[in-house]
PDB file of N, CA and C in Angstrom:
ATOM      1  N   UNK A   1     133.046 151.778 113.992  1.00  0.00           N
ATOM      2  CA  UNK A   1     131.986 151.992 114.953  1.00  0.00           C
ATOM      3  C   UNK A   1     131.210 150.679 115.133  1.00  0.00           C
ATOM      4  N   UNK A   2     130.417 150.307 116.285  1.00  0.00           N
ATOM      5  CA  UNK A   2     130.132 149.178 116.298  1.00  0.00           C
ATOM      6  C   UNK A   2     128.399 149.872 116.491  1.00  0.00           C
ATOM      7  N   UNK A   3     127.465 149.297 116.172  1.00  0.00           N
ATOM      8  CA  UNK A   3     126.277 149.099 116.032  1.00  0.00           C
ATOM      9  C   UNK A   3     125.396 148.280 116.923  1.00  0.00           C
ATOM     10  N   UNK A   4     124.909 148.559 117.634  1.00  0.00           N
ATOM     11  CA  UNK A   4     123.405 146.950 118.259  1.00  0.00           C
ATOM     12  C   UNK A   4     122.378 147.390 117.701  1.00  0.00           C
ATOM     13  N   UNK A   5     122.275 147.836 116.471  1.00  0.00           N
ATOM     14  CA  UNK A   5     120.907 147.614 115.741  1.00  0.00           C
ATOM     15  C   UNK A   5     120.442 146.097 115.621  1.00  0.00           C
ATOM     16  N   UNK A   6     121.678 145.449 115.423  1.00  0.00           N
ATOM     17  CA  UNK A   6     120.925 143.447 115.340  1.00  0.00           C
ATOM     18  C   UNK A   6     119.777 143.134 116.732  1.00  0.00           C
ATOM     19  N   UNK A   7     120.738 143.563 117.432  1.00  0.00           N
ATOM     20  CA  UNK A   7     120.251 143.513 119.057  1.00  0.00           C
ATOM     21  C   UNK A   7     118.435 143.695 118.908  1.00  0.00           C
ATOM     22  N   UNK A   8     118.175 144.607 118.072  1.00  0.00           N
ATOM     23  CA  UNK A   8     116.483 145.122 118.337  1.00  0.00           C
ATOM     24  C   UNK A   8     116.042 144.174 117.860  1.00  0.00           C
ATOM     25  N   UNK A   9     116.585 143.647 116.221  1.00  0.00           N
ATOM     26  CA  UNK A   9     116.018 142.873 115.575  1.00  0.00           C
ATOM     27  C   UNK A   9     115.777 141.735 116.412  1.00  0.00           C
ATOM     28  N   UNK A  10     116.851 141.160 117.278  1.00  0.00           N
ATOM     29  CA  UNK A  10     116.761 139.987 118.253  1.00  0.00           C
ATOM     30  C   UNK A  10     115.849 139.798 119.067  1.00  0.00           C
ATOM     31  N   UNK A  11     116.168 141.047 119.554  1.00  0.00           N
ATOM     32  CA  UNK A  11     114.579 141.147 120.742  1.00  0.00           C
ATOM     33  C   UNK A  11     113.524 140.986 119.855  1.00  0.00           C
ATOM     34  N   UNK A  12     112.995 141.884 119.177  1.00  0.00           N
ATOM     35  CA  UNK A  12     111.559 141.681 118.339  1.00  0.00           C
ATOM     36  C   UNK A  12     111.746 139.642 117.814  1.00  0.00           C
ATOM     37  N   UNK A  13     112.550 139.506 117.446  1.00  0.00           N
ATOM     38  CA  UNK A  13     112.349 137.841 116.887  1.00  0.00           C
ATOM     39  C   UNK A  13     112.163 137.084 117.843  1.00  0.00           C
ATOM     40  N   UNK A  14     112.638 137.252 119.042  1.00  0.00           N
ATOM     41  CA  UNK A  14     112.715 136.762 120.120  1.00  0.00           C
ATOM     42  C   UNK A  14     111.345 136.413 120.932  1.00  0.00           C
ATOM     43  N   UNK A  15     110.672 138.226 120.698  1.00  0.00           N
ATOM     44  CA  UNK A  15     109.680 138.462 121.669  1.00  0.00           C
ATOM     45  C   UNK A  15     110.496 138.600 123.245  1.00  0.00           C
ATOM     46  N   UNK A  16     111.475 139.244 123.324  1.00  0.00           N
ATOM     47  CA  UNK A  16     111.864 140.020 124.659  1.00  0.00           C
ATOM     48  C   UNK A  16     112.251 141.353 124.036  1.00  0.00           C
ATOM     49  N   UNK A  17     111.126 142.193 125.288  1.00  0.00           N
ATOM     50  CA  UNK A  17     111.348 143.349 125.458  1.00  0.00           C
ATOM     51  C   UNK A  17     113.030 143.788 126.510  1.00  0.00           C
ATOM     52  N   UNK A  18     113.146 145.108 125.679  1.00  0.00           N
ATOM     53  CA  UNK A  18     113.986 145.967 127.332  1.00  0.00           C
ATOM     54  C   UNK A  18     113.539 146.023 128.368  1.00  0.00           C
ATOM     55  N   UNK A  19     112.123 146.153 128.500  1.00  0.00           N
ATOM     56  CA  UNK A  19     111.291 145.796 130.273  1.00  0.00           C
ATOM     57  C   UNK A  19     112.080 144.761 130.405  1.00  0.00           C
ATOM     58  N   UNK A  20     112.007 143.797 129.576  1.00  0.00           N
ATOM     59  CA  UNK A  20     112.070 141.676 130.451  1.00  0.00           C
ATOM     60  C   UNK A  20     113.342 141.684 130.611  1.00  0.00           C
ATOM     61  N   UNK A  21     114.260 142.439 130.014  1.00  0.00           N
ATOM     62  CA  UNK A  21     116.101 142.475 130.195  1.00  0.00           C
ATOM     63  C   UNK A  21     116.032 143.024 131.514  1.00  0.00           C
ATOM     64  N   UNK A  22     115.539 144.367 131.556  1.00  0.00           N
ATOM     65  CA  UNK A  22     115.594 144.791 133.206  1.00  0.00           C
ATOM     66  C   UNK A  22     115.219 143.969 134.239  1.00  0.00           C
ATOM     67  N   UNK A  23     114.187 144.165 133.907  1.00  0.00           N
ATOM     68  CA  UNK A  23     113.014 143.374 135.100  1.00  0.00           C
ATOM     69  C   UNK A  23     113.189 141.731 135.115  1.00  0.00           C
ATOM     70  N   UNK A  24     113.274 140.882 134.215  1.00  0.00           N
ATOM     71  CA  UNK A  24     113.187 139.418 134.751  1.00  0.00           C
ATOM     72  C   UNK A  24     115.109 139.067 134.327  1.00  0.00           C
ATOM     73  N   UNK A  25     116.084 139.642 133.730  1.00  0.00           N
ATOM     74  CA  UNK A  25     117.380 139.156 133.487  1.00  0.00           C
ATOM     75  C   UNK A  25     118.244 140.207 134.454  1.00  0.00           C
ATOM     76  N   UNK A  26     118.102 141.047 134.826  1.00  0.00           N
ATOM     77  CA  UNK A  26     118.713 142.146 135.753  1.00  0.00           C
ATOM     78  C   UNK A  26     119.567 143.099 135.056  1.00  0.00           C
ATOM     79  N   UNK A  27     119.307 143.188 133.791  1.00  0.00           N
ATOM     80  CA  UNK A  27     120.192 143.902 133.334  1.00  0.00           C
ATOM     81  C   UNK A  27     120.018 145.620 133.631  1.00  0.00           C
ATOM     82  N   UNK A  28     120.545 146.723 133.526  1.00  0.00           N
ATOM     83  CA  UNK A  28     120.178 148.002 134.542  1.00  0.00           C
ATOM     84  C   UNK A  28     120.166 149.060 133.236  1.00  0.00           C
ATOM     85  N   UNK A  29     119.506 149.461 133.488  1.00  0.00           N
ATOM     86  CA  UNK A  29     118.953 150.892 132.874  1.00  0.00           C
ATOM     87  C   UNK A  29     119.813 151.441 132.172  1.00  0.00           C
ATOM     88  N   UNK A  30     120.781 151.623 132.631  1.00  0.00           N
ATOM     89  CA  UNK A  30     122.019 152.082 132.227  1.00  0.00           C
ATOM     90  C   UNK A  30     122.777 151.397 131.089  1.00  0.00           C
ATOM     91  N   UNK A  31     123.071 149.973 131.364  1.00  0.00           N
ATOM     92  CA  UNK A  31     123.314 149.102 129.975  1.00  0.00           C
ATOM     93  C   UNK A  31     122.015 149.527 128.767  1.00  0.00           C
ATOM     94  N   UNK A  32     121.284 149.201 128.948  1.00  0.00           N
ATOM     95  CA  UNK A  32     119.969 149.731 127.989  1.00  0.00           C
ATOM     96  C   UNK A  32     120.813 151.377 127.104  1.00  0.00           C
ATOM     97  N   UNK A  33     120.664 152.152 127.803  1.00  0.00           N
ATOM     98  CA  UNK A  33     121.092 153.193 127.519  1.00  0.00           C
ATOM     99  C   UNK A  33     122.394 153.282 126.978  1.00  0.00           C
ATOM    100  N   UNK A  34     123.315 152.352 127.302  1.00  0.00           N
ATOM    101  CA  UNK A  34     124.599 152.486 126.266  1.00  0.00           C
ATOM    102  C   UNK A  34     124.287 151.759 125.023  1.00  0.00           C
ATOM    103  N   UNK A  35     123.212 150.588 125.306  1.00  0.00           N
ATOM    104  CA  UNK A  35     123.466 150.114 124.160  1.00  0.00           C
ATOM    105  C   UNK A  35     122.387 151.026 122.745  1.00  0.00           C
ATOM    106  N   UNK A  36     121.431 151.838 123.156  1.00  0.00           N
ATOM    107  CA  UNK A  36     120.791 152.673 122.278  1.00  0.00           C
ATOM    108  C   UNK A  36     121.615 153.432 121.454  1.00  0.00           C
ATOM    109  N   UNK A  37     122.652 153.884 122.475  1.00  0.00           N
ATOM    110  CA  UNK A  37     123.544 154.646 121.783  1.00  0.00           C
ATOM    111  C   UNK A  37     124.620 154.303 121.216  1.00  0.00           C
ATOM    112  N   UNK A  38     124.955 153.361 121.129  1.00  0.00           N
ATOM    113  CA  UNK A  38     125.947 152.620 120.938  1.00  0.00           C
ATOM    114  C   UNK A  38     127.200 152.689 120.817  1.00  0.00           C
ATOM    115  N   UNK A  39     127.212 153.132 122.725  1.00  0.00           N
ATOM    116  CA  UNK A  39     128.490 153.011 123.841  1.00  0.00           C
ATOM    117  C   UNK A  39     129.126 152.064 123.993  1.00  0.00           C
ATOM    118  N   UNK A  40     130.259 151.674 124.067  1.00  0.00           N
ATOM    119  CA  UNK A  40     130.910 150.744 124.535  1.00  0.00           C
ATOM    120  C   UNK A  40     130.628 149.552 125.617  1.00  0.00           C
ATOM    121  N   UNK A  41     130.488 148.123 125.720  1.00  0.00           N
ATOM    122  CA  UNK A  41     130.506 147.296 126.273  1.00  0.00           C
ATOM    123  C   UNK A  41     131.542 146.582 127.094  1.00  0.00           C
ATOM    124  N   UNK A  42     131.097 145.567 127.834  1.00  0.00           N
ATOM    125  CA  UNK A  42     132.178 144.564 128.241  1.00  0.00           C
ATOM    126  C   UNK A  42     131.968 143.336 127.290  1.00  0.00           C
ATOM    127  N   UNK A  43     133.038 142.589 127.205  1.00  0.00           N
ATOM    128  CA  UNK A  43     132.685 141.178 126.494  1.00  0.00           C
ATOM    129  C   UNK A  43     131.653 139.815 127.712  1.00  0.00           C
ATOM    130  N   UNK A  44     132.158 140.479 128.500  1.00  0.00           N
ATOM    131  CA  UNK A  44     131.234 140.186 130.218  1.00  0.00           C
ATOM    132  C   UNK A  44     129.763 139.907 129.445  1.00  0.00           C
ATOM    133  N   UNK A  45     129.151 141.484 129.151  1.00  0.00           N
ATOM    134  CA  UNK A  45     128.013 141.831 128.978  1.00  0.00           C
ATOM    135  C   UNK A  45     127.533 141.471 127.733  1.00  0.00           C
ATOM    136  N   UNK A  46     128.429 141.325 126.383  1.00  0.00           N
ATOM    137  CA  UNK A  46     128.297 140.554 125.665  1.00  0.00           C
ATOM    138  C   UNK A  46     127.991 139.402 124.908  1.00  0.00           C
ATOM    139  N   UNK A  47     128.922 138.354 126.467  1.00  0.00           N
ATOM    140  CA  UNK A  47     128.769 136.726 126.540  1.00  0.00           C
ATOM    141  C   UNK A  47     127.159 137.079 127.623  1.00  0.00           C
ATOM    142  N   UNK A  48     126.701 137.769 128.039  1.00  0.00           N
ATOM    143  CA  UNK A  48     125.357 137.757 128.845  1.00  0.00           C
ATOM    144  C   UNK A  48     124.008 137.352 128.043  1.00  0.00           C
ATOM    145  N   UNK A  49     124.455 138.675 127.237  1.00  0.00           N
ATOM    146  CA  UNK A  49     123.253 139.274 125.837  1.00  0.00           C
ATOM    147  C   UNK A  49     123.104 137.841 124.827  1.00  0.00           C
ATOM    148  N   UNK A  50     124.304 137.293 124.485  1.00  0.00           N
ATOM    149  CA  UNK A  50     124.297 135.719 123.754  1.00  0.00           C
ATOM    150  C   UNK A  50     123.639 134.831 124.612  1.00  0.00           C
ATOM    151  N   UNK A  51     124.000 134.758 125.653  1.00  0.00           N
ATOM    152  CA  UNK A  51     123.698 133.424 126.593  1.00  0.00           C
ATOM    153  C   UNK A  51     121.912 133.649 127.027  1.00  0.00           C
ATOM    154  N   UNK A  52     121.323 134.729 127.372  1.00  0.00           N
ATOM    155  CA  UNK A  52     120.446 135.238 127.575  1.00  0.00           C
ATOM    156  C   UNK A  52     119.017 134.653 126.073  1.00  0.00           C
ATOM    157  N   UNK A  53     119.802 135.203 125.117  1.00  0.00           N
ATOM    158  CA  UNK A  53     118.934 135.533 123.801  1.00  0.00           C
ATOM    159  C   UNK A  53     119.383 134.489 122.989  1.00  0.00           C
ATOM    160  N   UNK A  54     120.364 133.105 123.074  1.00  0.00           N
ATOM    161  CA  UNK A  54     120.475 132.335 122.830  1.00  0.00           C
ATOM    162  C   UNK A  54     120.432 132.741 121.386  1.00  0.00           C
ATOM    163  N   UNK A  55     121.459 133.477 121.409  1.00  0.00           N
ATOM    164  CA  UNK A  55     122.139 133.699 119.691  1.00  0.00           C
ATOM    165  C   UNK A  55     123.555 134.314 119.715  1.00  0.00           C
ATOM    166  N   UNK A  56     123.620 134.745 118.514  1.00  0.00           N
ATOM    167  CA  UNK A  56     125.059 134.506 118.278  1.00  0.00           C
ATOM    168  C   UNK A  56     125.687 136.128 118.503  1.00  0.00           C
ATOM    169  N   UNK A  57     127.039 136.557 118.290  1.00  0.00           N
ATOM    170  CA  UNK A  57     127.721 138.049 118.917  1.00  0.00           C
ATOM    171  C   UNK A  57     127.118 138.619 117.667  1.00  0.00           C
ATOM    172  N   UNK A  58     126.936 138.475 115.969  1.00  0.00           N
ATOM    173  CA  UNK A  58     126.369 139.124 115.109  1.00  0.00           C
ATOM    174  C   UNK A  58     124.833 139.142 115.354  1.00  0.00           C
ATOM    175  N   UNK A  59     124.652 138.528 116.104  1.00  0.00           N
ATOM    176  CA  UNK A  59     122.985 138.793 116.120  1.00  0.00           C
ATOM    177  C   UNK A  59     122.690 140.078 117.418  1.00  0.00           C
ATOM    178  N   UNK A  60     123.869 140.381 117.343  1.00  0.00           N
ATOM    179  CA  UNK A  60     123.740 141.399 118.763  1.00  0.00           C
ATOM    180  C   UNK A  60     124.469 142.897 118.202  1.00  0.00           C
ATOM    181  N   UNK A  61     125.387 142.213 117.353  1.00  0.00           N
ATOM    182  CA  UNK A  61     126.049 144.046 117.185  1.00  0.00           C
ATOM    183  C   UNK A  61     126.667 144.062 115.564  1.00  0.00           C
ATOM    184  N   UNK A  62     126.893 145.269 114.992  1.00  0.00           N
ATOM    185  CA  UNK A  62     127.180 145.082 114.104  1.00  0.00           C
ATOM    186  C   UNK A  62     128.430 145.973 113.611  1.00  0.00           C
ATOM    187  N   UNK A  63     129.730 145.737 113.167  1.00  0.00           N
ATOM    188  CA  UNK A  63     130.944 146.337 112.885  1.00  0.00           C
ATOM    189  C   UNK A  63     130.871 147.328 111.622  1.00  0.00           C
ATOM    190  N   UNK A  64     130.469 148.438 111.655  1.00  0.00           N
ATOM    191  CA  UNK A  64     130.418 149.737 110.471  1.00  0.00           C
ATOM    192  C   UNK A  64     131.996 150.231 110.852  1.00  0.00           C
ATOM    193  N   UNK A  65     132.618 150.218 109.246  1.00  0.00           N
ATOM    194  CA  UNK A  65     134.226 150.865 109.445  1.00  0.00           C
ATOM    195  C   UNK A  65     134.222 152.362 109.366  1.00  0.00           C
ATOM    196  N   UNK A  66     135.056 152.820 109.916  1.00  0.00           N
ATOM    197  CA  UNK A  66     134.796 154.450 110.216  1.00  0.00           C
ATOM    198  C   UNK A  66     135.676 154.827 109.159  1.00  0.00           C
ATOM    199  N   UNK A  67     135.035 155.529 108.185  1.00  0.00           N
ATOM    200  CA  UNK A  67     135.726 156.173 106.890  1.00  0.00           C
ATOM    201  C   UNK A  67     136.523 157.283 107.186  1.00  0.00           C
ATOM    202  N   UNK A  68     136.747 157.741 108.169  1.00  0.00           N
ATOM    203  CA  UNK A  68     137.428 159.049 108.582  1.00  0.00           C
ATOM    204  C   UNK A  68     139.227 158.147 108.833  1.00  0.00           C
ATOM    205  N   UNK A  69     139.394 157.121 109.439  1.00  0.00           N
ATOM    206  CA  UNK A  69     140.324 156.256 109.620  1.00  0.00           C
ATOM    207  C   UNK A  69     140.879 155.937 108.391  1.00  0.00           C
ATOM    208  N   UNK A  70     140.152 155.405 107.528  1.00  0.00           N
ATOM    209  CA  UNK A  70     140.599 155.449 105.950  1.00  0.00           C
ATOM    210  C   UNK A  70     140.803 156.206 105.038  1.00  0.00           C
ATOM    211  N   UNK A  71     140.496 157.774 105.428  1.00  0.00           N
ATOM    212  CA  UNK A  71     140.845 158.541 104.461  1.00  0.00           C
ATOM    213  C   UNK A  71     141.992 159.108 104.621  1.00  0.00           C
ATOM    214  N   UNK A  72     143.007 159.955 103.951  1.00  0.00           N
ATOM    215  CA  UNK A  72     144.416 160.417 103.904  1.00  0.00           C
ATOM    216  C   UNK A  72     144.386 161.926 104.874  1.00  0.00           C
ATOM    217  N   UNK A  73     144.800 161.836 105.623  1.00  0.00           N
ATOM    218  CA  UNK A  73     145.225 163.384 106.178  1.00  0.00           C
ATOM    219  C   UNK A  73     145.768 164.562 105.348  1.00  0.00           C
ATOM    220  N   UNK A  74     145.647 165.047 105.386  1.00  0.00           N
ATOM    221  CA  UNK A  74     146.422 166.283 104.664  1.00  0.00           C
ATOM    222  C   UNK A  74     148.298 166.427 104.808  1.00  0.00           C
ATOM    223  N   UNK A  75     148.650 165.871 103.807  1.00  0.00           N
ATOM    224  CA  UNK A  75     150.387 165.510 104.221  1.00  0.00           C
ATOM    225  C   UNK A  75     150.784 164.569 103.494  1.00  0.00           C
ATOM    226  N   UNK A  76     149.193 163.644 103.237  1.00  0.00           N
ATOM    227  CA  UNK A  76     149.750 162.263 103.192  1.00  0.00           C
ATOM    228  C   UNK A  76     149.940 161.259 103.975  1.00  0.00           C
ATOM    229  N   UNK A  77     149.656 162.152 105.087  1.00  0.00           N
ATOM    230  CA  UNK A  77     150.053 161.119 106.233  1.00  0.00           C
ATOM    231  C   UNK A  77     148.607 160.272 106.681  1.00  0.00           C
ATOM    232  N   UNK A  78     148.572 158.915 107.308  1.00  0.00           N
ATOM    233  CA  UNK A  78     147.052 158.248 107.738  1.00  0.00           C
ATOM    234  C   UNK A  78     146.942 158.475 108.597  1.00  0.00           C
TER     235      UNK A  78
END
């Protein structure tokens, strides 16, 4: 599962709000909202969020491994 909890931390270090992403970078309501939930992206929107906040792709999202993938099925099988 991928995470943008870094993402908040960024903004707060930053001092940019989600208003100033909308309103002064154009980013849309809707991106906001995937990224709360943490919906899927483009690498588009990705290289934006870096170039924008002048940091790095870990300062934006974070890779949690999904333990359900690693555990054994019933069979034996993965």
């Amino acid at each position: 599962m991928i995470s943008y909890k870094p993402l908040y931390q960024t903004l707060k270090k930053k001092g940019i709000t989600t208003y100033k992403l909308i309103n002064s970078y154009g980013l849309s309501r809707s991106l906001i909202d995937r990224l709360k939930h943490d919906k899927p992206i483009t690498t588009v929107t990705l290289n934006d969020l870096c170039t924008i906040l002048d940091c790095n792709v870990e300062d934006i999202l974070l890779y949690i491994p999904d333990n359900i993938k690693n555990e054994k099925k019933p069979g034996g099988e993965m």
